[in-house]
N, C-alpha and C. Protein backbone atom coordinates (compact mmCIF):
# COMPACT_ATOMS: atom_id res chain seq x y z
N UNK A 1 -7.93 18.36 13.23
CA UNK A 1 -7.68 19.35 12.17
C UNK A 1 -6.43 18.99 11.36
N UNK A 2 -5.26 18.33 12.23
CA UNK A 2 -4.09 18.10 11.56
C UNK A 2 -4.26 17.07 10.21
N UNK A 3 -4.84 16.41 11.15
CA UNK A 3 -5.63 14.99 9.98
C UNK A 3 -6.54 15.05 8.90
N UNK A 4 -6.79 16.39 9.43
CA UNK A 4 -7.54 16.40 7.96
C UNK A 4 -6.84 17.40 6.77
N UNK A 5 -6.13 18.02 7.48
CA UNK A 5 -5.23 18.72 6.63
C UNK A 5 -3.71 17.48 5.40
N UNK A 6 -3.49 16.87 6.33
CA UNK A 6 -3.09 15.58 5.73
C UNK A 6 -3.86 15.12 4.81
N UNK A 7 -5.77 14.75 5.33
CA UNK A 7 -6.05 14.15 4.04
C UNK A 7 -5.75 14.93 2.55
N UNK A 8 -5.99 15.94 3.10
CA UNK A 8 -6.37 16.98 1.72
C UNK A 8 -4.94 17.10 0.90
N UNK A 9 -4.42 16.53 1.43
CA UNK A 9 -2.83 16.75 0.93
C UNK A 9 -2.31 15.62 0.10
N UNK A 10 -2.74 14.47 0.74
CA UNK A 10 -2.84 13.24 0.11
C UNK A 10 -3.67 13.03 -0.92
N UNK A 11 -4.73 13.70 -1.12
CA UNK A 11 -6.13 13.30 -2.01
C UNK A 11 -5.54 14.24 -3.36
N UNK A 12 -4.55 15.68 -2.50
CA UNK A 12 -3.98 16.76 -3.99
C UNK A 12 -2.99 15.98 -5.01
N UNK A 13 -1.55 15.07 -3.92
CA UNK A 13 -0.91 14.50 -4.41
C UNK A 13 -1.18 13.29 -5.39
N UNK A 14 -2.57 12.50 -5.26
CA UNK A 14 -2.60 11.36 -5.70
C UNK A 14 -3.26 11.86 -7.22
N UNK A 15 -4.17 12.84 -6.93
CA UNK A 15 -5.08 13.71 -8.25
C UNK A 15 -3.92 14.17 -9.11
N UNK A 16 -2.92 14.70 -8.49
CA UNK A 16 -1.58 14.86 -9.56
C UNK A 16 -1.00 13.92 -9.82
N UNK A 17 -0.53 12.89 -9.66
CA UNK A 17 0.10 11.25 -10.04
C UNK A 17 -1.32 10.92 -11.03
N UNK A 18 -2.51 11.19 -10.35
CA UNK A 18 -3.24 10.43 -11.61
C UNK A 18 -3.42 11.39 -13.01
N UNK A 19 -3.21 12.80 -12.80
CA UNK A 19 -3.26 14.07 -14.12
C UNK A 19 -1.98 12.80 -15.25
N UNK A 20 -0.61 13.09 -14.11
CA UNK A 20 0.42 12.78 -15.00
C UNK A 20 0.34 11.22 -15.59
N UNK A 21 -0.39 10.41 -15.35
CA UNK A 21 -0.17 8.75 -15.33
C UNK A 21 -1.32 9.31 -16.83
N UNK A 22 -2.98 10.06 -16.70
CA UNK A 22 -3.41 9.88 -17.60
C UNK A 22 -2.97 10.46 -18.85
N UNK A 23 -2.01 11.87 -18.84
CA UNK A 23 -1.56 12.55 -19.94
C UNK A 23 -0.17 11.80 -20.63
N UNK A 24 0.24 10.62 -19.80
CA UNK A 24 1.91 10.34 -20.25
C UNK A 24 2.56 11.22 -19.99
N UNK A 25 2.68 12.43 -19.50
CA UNK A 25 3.73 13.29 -18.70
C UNK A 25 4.49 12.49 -17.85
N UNK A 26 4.35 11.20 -16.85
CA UNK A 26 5.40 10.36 -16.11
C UNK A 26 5.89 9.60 -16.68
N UNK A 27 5.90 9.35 -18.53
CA UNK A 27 6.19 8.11 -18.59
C UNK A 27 8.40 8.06 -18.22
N UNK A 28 8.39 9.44 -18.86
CA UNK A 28 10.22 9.12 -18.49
C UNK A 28 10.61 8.89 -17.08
N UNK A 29 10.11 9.25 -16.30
CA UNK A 29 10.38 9.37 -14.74
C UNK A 29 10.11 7.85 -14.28
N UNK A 30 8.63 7.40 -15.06
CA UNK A 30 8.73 5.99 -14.93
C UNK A 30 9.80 5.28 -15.47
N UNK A 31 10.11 5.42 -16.76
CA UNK A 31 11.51 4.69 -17.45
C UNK A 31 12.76 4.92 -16.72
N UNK A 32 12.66 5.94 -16.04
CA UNK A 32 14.53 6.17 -15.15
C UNK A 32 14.22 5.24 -14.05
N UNK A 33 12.81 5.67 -12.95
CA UNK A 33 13.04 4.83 -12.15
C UNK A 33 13.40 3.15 -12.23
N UNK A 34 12.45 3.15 -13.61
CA UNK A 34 12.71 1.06 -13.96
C UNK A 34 14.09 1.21 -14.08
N UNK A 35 14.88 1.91 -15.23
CA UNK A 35 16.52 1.56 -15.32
C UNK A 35 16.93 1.57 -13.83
N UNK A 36 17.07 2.34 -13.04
CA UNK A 36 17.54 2.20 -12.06
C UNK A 36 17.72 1.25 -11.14
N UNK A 37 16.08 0.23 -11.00
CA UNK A 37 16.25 -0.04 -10.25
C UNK A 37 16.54 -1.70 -10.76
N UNK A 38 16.29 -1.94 -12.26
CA UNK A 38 17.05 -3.19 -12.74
C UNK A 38 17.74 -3.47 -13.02
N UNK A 39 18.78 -2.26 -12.64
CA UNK A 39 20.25 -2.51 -12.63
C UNK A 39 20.83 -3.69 -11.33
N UNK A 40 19.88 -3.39 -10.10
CA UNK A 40 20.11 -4.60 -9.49
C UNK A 40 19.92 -6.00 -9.99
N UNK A 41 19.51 -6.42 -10.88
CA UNK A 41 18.97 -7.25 -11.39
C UNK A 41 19.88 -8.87 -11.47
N UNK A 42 19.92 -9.62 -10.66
CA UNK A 42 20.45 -11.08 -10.48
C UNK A 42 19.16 -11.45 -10.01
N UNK A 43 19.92 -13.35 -9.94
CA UNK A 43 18.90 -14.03 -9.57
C UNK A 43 18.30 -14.31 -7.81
N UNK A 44 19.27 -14.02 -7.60
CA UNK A 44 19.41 -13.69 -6.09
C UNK A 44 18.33 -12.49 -5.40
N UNK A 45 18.54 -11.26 -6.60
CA UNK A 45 17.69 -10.27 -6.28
C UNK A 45 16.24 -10.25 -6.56
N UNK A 46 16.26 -10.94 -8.03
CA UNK A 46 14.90 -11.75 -8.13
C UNK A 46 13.95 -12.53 -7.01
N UNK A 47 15.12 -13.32 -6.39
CA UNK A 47 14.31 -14.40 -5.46
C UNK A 47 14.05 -13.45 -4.33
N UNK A 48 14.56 -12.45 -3.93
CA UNK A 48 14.47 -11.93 -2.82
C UNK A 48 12.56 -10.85 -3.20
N UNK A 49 13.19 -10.15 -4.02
CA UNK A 49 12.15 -9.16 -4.50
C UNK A 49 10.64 -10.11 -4.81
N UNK A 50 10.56 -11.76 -4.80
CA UNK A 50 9.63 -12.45 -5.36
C UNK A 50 8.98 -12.31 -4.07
N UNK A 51 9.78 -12.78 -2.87
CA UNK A 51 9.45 -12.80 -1.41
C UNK A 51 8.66 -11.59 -0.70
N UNK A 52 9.45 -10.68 -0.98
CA UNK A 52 8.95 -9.13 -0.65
C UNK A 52 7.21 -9.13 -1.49
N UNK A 53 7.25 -9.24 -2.43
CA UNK A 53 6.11 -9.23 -2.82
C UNK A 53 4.69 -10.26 -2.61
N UNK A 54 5.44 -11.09 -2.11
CA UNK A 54 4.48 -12.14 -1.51
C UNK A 54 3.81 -11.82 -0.03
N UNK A 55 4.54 -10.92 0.19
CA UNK A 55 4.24 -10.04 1.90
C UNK A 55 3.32 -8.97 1.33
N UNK A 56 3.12 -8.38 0.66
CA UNK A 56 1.97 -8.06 0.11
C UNK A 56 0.86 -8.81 -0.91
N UNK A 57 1.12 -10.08 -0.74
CA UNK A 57 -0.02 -10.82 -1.94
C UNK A 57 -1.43 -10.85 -0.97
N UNK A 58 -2.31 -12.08 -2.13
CA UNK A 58 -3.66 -11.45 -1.63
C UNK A 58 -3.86 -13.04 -0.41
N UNK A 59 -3.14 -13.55 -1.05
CA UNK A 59 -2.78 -14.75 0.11
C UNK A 59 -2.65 -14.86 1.46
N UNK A 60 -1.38 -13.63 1.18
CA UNK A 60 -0.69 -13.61 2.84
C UNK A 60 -1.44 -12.61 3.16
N UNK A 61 -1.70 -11.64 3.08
CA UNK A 61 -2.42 -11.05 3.75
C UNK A 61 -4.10 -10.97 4.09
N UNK A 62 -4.83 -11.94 3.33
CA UNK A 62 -6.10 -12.74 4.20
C UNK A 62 -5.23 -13.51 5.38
N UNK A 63 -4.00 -14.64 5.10
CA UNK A 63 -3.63 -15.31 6.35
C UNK A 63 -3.75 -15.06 7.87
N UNK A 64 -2.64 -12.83 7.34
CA UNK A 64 -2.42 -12.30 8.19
C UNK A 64 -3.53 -12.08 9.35
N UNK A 65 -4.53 -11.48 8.28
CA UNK A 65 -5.46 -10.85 8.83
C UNK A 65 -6.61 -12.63 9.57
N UNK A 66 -6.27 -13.00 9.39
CA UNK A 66 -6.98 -14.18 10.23
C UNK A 66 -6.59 -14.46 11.31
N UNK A 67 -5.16 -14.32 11.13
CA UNK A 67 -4.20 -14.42 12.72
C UNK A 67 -4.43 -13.23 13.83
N UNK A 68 -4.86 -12.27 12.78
CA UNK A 68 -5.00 -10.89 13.21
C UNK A 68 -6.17 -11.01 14.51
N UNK A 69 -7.34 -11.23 13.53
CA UNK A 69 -8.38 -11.59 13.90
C UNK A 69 -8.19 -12.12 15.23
N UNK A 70 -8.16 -13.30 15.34
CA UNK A 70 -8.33 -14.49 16.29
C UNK A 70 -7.35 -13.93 17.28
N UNK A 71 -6.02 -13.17 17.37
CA UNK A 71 -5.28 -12.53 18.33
C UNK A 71 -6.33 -11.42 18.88
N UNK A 72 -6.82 -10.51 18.12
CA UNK A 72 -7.86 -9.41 18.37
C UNK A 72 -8.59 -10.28 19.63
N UNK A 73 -9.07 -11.43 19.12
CA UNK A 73 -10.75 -11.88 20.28
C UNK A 73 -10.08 -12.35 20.87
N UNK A 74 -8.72 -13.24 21.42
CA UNK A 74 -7.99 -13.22 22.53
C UNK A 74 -7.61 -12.85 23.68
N UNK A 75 -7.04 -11.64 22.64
CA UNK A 75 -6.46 -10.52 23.50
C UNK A 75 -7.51 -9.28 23.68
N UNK A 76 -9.06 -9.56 23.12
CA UNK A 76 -9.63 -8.05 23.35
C UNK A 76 -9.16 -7.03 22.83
N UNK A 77 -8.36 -7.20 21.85
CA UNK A 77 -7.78 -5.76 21.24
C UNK A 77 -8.34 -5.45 19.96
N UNK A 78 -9.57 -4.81 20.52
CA UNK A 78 -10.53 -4.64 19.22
C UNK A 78 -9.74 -3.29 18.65
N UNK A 79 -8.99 -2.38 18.66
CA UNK A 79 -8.67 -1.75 17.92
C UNK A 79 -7.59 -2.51 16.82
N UNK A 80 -7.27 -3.34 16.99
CA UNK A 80 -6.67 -4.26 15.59
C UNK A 80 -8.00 -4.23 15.01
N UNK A 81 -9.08 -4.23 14.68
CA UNK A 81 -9.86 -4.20 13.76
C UNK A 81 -9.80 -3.36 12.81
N UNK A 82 -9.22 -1.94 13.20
CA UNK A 82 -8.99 -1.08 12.00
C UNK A 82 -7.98 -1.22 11.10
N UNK A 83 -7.02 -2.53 11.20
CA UNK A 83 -6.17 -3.15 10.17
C UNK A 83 -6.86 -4.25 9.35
N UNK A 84 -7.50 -4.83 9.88
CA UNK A 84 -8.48 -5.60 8.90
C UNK A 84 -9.90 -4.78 8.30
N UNK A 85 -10.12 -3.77 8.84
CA UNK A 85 -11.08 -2.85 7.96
C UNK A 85 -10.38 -2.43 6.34
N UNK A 86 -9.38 -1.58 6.96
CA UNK A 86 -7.97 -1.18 6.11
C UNK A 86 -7.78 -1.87 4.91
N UNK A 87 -7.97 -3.05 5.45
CA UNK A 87 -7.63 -4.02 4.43
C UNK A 87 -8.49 -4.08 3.09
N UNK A 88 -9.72 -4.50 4.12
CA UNK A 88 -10.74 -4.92 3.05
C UNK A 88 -11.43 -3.83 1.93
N UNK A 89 -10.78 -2.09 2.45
CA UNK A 89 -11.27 -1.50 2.07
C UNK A 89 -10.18 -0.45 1.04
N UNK A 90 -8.71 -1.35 0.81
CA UNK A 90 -7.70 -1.61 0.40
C UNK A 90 -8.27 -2.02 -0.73
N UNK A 91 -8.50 -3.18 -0.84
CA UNK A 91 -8.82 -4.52 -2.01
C UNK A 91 -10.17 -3.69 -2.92
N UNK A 92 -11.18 -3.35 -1.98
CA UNK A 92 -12.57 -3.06 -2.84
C UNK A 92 -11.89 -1.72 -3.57
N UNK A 93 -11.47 -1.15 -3.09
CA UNK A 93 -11.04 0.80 -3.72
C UNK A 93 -10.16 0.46 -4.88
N UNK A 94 -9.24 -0.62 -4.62
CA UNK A 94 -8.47 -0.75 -5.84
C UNK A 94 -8.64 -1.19 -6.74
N UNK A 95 -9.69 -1.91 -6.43
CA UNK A 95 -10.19 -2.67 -7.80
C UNK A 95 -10.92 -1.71 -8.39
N UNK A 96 -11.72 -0.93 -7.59
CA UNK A 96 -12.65 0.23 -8.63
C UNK A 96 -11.71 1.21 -9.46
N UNK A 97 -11.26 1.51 -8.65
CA UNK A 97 -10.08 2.75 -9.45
C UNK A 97 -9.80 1.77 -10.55
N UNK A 98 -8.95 0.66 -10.44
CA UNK A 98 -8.07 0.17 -11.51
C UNK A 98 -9.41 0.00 -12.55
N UNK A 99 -10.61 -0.39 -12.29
CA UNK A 99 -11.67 -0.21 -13.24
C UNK A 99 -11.64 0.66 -14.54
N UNK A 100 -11.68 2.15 -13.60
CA UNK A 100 -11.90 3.13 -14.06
C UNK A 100 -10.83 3.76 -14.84
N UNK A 101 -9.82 3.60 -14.42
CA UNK A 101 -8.28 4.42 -14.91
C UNK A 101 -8.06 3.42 -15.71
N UNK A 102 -8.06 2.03 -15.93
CA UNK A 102 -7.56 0.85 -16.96
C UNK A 102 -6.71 1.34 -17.62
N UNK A 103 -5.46 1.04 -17.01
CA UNK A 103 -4.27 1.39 -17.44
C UNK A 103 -3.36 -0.01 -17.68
N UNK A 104 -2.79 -0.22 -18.48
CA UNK A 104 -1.83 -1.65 -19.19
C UNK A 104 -0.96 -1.66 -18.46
N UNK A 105 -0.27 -2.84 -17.83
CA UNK A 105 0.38 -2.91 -17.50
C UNK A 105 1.96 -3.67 -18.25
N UNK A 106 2.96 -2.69 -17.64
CA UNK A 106 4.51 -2.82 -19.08
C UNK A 106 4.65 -4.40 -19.03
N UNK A 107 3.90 -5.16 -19.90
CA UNK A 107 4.12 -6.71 -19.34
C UNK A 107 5.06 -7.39 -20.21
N UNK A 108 6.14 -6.38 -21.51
CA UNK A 108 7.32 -6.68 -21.91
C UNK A 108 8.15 -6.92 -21.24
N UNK A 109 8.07 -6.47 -20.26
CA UNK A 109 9.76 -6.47 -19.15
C UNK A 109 9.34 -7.15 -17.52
N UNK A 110 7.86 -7.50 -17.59
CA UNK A 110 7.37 -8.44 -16.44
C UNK A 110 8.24 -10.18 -16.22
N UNK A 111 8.89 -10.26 -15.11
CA UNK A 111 9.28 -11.49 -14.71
C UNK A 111 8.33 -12.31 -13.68
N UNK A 112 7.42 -11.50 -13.29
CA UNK A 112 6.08 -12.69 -12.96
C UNK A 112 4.96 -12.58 -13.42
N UNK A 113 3.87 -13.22 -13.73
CA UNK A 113 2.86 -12.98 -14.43
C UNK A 113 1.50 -12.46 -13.56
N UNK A 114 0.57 -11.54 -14.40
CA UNK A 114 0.01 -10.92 -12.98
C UNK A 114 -0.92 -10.12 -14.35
N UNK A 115 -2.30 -10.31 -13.86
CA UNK A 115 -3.45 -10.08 -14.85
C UNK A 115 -4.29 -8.72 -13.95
N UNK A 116 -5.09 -7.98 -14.77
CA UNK A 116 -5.87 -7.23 -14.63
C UNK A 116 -4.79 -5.75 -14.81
N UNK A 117 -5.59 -4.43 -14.59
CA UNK A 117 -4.84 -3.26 -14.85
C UNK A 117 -3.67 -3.08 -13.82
N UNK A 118 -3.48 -1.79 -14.03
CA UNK A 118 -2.01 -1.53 -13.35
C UNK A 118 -2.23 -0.37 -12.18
N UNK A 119 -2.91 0.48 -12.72
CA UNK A 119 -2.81 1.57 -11.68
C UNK A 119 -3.93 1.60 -10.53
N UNK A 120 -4.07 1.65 -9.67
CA UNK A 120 -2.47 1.82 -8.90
C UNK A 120 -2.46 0.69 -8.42
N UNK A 121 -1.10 0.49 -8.20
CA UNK A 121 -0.62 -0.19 -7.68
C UNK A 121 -1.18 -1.05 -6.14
N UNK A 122 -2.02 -2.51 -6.58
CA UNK A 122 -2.20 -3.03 -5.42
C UNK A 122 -1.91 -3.59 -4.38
N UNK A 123 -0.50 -4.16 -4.53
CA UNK A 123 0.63 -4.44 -3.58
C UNK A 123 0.98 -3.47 -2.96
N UNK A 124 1.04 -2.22 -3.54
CA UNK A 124 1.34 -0.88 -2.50
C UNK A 124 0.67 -0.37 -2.12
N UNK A 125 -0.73 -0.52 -2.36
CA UNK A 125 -2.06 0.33 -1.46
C UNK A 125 -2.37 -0.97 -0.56
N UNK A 126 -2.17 -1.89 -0.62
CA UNK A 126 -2.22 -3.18 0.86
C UNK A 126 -1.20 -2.83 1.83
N UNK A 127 0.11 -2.74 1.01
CA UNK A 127 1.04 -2.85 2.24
C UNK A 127 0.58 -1.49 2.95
N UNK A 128 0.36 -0.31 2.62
CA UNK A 128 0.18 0.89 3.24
C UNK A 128 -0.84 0.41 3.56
N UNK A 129 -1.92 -0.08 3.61
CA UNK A 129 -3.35 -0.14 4.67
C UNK A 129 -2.44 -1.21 5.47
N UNK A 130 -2.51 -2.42 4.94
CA UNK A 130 -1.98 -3.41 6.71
C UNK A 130 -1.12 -3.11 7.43
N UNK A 131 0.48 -2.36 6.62
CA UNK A 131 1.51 -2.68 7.57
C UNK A 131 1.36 -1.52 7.94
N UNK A 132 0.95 0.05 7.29
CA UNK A 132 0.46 1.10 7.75
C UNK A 132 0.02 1.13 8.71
N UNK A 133 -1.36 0.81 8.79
CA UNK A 133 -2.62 0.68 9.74
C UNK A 133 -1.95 0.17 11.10
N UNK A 134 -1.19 -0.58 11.27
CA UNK A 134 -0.05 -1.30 12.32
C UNK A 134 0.69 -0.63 12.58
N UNK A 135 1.37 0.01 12.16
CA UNK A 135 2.56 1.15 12.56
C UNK A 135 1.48 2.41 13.13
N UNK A 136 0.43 3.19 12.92
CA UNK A 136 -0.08 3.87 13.65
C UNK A 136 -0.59 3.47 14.51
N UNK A 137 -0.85 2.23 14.76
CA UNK A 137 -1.24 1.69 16.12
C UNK A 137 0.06 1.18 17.07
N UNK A 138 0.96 0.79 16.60
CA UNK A 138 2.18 0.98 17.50
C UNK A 138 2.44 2.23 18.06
N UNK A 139 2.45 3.04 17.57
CA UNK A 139 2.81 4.81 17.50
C UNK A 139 1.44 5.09 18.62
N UNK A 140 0.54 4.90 18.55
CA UNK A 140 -0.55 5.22 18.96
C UNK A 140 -0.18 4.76 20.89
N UNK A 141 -0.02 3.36 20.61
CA UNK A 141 -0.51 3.04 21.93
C UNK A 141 1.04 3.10 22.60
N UNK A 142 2.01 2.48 22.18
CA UNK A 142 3.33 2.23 22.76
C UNK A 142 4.43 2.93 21.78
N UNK A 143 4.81 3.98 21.84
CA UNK A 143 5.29 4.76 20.89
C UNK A 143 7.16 4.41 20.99
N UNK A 144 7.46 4.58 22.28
CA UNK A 144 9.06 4.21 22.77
C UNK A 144 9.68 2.56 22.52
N UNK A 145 8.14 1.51 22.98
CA UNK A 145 8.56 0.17 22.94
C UNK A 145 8.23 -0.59 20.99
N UNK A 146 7.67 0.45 20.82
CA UNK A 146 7.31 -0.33 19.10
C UNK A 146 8.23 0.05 17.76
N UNK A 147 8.92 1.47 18.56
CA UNK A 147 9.85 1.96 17.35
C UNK A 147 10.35 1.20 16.34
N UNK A 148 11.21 0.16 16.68
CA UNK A 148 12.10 -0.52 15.99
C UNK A 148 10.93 -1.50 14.76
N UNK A 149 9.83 -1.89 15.47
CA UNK A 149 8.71 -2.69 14.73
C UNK A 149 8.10 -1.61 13.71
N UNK A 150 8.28 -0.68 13.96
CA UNK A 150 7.25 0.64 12.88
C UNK A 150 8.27 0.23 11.81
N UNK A 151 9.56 0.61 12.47
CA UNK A 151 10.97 0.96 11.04
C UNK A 151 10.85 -0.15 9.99
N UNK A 152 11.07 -1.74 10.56
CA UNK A 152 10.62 -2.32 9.99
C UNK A 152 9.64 -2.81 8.86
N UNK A 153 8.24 -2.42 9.83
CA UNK A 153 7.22 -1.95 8.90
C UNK A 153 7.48 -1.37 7.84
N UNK A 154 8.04 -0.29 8.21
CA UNK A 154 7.97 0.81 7.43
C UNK A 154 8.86 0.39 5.78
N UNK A 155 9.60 -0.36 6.48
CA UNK A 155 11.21 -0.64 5.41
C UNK A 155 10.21 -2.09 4.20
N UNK A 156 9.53 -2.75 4.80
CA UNK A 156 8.56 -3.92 3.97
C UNK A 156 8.08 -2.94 3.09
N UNK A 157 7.54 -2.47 3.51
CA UNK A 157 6.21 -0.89 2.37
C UNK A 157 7.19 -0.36 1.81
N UNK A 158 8.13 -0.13 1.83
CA UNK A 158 8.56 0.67 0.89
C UNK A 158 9.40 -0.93 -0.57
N UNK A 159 9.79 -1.95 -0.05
CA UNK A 159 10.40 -2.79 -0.74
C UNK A 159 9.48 -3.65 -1.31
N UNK A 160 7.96 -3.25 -1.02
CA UNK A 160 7.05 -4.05 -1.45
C UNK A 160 7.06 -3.38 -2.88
N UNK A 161 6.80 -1.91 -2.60
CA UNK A 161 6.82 -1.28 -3.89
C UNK A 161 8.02 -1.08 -4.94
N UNK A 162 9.27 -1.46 -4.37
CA UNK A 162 10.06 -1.56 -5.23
C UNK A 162 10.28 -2.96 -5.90
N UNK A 163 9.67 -3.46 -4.73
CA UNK A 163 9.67 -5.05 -5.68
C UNK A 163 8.53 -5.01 -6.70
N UNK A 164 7.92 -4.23 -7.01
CA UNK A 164 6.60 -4.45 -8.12
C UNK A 164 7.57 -3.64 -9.62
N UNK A 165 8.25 -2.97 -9.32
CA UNK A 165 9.27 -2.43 -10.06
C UNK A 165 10.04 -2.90 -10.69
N UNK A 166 10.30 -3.40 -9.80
CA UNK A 166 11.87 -4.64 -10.23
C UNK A 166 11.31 -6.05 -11.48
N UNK A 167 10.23 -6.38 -10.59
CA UNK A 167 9.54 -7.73 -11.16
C UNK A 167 8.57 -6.84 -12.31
N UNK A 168 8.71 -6.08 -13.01
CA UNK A 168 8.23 -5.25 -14.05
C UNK A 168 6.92 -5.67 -14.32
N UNK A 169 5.80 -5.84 -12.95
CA UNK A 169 4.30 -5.75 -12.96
C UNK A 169 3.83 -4.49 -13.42
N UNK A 170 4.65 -3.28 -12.70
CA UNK A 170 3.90 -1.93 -12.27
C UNK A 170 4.90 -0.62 -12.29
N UNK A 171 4.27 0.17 -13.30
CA UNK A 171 5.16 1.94 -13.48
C UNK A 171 5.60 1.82 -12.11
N UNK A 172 6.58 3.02 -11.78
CA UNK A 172 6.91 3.75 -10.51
C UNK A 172 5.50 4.30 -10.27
N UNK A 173 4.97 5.57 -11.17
CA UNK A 173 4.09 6.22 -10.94
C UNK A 173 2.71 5.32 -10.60
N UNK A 174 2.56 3.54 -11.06
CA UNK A 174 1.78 2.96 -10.21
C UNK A 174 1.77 2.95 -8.52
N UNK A 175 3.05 2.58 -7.90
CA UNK A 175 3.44 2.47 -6.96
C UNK A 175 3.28 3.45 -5.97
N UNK A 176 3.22 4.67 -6.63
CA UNK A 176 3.01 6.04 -5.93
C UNK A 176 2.00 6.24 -5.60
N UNK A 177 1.12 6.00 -6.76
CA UNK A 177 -0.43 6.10 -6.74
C UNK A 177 -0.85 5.39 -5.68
N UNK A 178 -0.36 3.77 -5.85
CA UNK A 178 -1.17 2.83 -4.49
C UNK A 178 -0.80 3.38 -3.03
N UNK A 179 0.42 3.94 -3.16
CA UNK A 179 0.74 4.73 -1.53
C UNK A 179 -0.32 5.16 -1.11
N UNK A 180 -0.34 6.64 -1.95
CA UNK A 180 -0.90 7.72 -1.86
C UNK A 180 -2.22 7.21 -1.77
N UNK A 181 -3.13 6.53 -2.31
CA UNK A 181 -4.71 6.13 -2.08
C UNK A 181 -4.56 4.94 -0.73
N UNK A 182 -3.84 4.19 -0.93
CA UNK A 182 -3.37 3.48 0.88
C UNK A 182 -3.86 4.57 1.59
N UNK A 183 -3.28 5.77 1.68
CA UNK A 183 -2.54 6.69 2.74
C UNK A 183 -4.31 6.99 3.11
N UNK A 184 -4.49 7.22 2.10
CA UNK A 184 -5.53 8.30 1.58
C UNK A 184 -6.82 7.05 2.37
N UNK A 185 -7.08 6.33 2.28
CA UNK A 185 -7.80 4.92 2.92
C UNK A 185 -8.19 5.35 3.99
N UNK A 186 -6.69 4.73 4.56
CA UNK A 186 -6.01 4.50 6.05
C UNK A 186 -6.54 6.11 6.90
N UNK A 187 -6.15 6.85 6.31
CA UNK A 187 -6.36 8.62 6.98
C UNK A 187 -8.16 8.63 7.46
N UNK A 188 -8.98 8.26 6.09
CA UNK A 188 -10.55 8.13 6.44
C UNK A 188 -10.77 7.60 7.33
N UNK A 189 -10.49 6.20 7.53
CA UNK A 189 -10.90 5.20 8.15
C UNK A 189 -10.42 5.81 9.62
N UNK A 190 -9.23 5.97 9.95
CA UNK A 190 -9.02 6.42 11.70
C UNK A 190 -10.23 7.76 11.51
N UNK A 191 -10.28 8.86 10.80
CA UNK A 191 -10.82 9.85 10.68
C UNK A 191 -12.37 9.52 11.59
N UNK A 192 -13.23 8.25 10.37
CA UNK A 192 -14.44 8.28 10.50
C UNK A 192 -14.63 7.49 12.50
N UNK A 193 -13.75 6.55 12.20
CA UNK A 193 -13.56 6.02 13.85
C UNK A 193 -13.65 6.84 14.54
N UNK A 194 -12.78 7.60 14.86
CA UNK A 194 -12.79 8.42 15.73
C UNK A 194 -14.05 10.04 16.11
N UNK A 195 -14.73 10.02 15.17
CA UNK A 195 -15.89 10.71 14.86
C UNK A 195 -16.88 9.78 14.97
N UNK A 196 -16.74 8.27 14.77
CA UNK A 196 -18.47 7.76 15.87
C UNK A 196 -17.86 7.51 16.88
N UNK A 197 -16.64 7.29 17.43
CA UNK A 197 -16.41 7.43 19.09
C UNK A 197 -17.25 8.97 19.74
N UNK A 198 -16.34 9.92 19.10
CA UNK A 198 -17.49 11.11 19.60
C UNK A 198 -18.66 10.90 19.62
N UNK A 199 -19.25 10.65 18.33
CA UNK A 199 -20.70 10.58 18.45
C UNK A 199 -21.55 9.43 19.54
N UNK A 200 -20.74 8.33 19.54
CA UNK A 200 -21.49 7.74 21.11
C UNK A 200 -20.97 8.00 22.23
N UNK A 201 -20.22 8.87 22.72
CA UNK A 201 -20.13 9.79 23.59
C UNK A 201 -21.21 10.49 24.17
């Protein structure tokens, strides 16, 4: 029940990020967050923020998920499969949405180059399905011994999305969006799992 009360919460929040993204009501909130956060702006911070974002590319994370894989049939830990589900179902959702919403991306103030629409944000609806999907399974099975690995996690996902910011691919209000439909993914997917476990019960 909790979980699904979550979804519904996630599915309200993202329907409002997408009201404001389609009316231009976010665009200032988007413009403060960019000033803000290119005020960091060296080359140093560049190279760093290029990195961060490569931890969400579409590269490294097929890699991941191969390593993933092949550790899974190793080790028998077929519940790592719901991070490579996550994934794949990450990539297909975002591409439809970004279909549909075709939104431009600010590619005046872009320092890497990067084609197709903007919203939402697909570096931030990956990192929330993979590194997500991983942190509830730490939490899940070993909650005391994985802490420090969640935070972590947790600290990549959030710098993934500020690195899409910084490197002026993607609004704030992109970034929010890809959370929030990540979240929104990730929530189904344990949801539906755990409802055909019941059902072959």
């Amino acid at each position: 029940m909790k979980k699904n009360l979550w979804l519904i919460v996630l599915i309200g929040l993202f329907i409002i990020d997408l009201i404001l993204v389609k009316t231009s009501l976010i665009d200032g909130f988007d413009n403060l967050i960019y000033q803000v956060i290119i005020a960091l702006k060296s080359d140093n911070m560049t190279s760093f923020f290029k990195f961060i974002t490569f931890l969400a590319s579409t590269k490294f994370i097929i890699f991941a998920n191969i390593m993933l894989i092949i550790y899974m049939i190793w080790k028998k830990r077929y519940d790592l499969s719901l991070v490579t589900i996550c994934s794949i179902a990450s990539v297909v959702i975002n591409n439809l949405v970004k279909l549909i919403i075709q939104r431009d991306r600010p590619l005046d103030i872009a320092l890497i180059e990067e084609t197709f629409y903007s919203f939402p944000s697909g570096h931030a609806m990956i990192s929330i399905c993979f590194y997500g999907s991983l942190i509830y399974l730490f939490i899940r099975n070993k909650p005391m011994y994985h802490h420090l690995r969640s935070y972590i996690l947790g600290i990549i996902i959030f710098l993934v999305g500020v690195s899409r910011i910084y490197l002026g691919v993607h609004f704030a209000s992109d970034v929010i969006g890809g959370y929030l439909l990540g979240s929104i993914v990730v929530w189904m997917i344990i949801i539906i799992r755990k409802h055909i476990k019941v059902v072959k019960r």
